[in-house]
C-alpha atoms as a PDB file:
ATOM      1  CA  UNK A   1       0.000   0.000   0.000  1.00  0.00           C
ATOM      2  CA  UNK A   2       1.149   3.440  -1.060  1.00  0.00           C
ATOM      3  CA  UNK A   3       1.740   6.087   1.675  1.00  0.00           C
ATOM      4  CA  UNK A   4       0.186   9.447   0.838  1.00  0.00           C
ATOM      5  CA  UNK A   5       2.072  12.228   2.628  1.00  0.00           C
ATOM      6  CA  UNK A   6      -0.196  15.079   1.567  1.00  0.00           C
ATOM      7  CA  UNK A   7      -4.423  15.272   0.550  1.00  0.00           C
ATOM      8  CA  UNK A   8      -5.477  17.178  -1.886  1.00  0.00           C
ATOM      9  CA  UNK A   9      -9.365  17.207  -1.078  1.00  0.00           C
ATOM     10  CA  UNK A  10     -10.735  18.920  -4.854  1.00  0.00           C
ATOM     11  CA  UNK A  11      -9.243  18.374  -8.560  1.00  0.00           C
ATOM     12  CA  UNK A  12      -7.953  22.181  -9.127  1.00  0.00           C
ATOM     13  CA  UNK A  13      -6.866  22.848  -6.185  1.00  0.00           C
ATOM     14  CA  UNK A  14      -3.507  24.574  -5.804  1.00  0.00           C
ATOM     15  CA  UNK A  15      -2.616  23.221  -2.314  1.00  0.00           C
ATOM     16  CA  UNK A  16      -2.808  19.887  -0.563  1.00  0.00           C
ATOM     17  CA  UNK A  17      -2.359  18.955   3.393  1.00  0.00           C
ATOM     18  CA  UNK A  18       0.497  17.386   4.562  1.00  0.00           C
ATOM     19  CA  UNK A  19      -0.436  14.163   7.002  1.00  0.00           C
ATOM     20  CA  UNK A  20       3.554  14.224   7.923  1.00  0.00           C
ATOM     21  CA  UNK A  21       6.795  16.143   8.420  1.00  0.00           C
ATOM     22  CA  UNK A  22       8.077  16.660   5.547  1.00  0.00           C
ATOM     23  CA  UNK A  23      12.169  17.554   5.268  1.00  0.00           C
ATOM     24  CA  UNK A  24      13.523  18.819   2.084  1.00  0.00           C
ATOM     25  CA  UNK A  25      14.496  17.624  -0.495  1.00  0.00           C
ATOM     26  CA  UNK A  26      12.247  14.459  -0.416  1.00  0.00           C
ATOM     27  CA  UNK A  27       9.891  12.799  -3.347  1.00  0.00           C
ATOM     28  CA  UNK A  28       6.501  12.556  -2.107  1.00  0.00           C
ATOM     29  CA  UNK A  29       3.098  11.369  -3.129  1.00  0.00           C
ATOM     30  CA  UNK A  30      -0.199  12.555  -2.900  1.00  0.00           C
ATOM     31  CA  UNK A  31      -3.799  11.985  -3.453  1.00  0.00           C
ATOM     32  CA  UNK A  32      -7.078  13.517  -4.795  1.00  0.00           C
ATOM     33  CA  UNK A  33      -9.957  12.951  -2.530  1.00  0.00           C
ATOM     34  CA  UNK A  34     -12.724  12.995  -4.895  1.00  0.00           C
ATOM     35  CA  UNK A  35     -10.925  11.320  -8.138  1.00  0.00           C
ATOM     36  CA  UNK A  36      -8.387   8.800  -8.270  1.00  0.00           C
ATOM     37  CA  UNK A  37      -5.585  10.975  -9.133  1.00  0.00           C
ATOM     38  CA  UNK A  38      -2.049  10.982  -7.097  1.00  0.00           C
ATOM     39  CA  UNK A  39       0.635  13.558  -7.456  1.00  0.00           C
ATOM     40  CA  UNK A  40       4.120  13.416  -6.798  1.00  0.00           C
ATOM     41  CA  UNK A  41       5.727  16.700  -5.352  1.00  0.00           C
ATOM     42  CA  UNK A  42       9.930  17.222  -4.514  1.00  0.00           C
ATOM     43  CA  UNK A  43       9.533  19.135  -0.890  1.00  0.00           C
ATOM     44  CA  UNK A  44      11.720  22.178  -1.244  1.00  0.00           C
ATOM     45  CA  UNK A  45      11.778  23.007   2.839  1.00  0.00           C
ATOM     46  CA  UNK A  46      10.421  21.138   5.675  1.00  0.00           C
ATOM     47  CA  UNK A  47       6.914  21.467   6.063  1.00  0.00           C
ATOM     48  CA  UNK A  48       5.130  20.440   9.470  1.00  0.00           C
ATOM     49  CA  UNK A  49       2.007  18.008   9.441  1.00  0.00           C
ATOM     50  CA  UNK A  50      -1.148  19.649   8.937  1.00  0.00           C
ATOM     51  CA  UNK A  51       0.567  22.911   6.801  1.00  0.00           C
ATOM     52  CA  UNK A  52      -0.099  23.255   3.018  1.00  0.00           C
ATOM     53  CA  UNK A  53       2.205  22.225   0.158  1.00  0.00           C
ATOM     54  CA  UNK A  54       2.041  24.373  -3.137  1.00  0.00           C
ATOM     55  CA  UNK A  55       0.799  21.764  -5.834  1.00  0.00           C
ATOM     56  CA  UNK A  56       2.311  24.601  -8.638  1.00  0.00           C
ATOM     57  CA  UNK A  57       4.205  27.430  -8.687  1.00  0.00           C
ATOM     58  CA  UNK A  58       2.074  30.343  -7.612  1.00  0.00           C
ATOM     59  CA  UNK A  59       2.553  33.867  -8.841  1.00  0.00           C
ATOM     60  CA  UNK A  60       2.287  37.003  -6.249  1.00  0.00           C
ATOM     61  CA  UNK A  61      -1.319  37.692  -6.054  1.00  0.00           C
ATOM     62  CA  UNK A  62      -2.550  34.484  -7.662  1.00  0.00           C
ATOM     63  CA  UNK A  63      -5.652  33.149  -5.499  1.00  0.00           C
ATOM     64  CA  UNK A  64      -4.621  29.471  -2.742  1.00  0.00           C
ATOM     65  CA  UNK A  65      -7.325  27.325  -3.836  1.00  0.00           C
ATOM     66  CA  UNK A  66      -8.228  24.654  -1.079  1.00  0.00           C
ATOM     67  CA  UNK A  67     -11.492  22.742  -1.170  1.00  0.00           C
ATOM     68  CA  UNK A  68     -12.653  24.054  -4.427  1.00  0.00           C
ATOM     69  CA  UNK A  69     -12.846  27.598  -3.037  1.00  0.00           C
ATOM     70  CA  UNK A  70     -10.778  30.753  -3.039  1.00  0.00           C
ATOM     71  CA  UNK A  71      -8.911  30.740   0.418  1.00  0.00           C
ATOM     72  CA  UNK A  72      -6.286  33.157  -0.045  1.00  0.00           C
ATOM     73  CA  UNK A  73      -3.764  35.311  -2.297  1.00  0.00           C
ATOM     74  CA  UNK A  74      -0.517  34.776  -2.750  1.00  0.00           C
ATOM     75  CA  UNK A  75       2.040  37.871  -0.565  1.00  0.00           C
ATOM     76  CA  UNK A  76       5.109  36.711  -3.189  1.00  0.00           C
ATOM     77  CA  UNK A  77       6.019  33.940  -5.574  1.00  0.00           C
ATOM     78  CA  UNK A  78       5.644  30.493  -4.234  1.00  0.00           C
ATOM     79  CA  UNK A  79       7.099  27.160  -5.738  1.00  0.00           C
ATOM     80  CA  UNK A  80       5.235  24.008  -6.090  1.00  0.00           C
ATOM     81  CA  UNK A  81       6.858  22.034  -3.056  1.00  0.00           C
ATOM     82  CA  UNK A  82       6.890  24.901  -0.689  1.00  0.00           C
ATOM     83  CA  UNK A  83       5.052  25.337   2.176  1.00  0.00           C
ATOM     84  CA  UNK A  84       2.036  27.672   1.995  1.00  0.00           C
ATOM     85  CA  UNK A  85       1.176  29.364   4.835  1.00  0.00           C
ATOM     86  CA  UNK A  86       1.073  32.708   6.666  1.00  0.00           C
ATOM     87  CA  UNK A  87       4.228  33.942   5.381  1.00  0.00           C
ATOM     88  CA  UNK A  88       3.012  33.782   1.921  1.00  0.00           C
ATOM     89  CA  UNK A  89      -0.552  33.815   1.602  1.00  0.00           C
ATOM     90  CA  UNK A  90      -2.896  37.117   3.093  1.00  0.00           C
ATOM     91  CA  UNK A  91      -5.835  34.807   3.905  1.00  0.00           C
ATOM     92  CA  UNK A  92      -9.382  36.163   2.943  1.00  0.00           C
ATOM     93  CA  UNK A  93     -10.890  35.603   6.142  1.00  0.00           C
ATOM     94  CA  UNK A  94      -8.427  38.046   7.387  1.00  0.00           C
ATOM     95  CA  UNK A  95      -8.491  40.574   4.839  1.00  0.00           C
ATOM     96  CA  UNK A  96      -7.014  39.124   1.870  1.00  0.00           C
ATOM     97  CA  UNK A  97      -9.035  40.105  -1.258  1.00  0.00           C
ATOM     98  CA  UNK A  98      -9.271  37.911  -4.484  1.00  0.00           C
ATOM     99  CA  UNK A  99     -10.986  38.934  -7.702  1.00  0.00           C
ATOM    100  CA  UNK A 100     -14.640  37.772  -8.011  1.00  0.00           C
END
C-alpha cells in the first residue's frame, strides 16, 4: 500500500495537506480525494504536518485554492513544493481580497 504524505481534497486545487513532516528535499506522493488521481511533489523546505504544500508554482497575487474555493492570495512567488502558509498567503478571512 502506497503512503500518501499530503491530501489534496478537490481536482484544481492549488494546495494539498500534509499528514507528515516533511524535510527537504524528499519525493513525495499525494492523493485527490474525490478522483483517483495521485501527485508526486519534490519538498523544497520542511513542512510540518497539517501545513499546506504548493501543488504549482504560484505567482504574487494568484488566489490558494483549497477545497474548491478561493482561500487566499498569494504575498510573493511560491514554488510548487513549498510550504504555503502565513508567510506567503494574506488569507481572505483576514483581509485578503481575491478577484470575483
Amino acid at each position: 500500500m502506497k503512503e500518501y504524505r499530503f491530501l489534496v481534497h478537490e481536482e484544481g486545487d492549488s494546495v494539498g495537506v500534509v499528514t507528515s513532516d516533511l524535510k527537504a528535499g524528499e519525493t513525495i506522493i499525494g492523493k485527490n480525494l474525490e478522483k483517483d488521481i495521485e501527485y508526486e511533489i519534490k519538498v523544497l523546505e520542511e513542512i510540518p504536518l497539517g501545513n499546506k504544500v504548493a501543488l504549482k508554482d504560484i505567482k504574487e497575487g494568484e488566489e490558494i485554492i483549497e477545497y474548491g474555493e478561493k482561500i487566499g492570495v498569494a504575498t510573493k512567488p511560491i514554488k510548487k513544493g513549498e510550504r504555503v502558509h502565513v508567510h506567503n498567503i494574506k488569507s481572505i478571512r483576514w483581509g485578503g481580497k481575491v478577484n470575483e
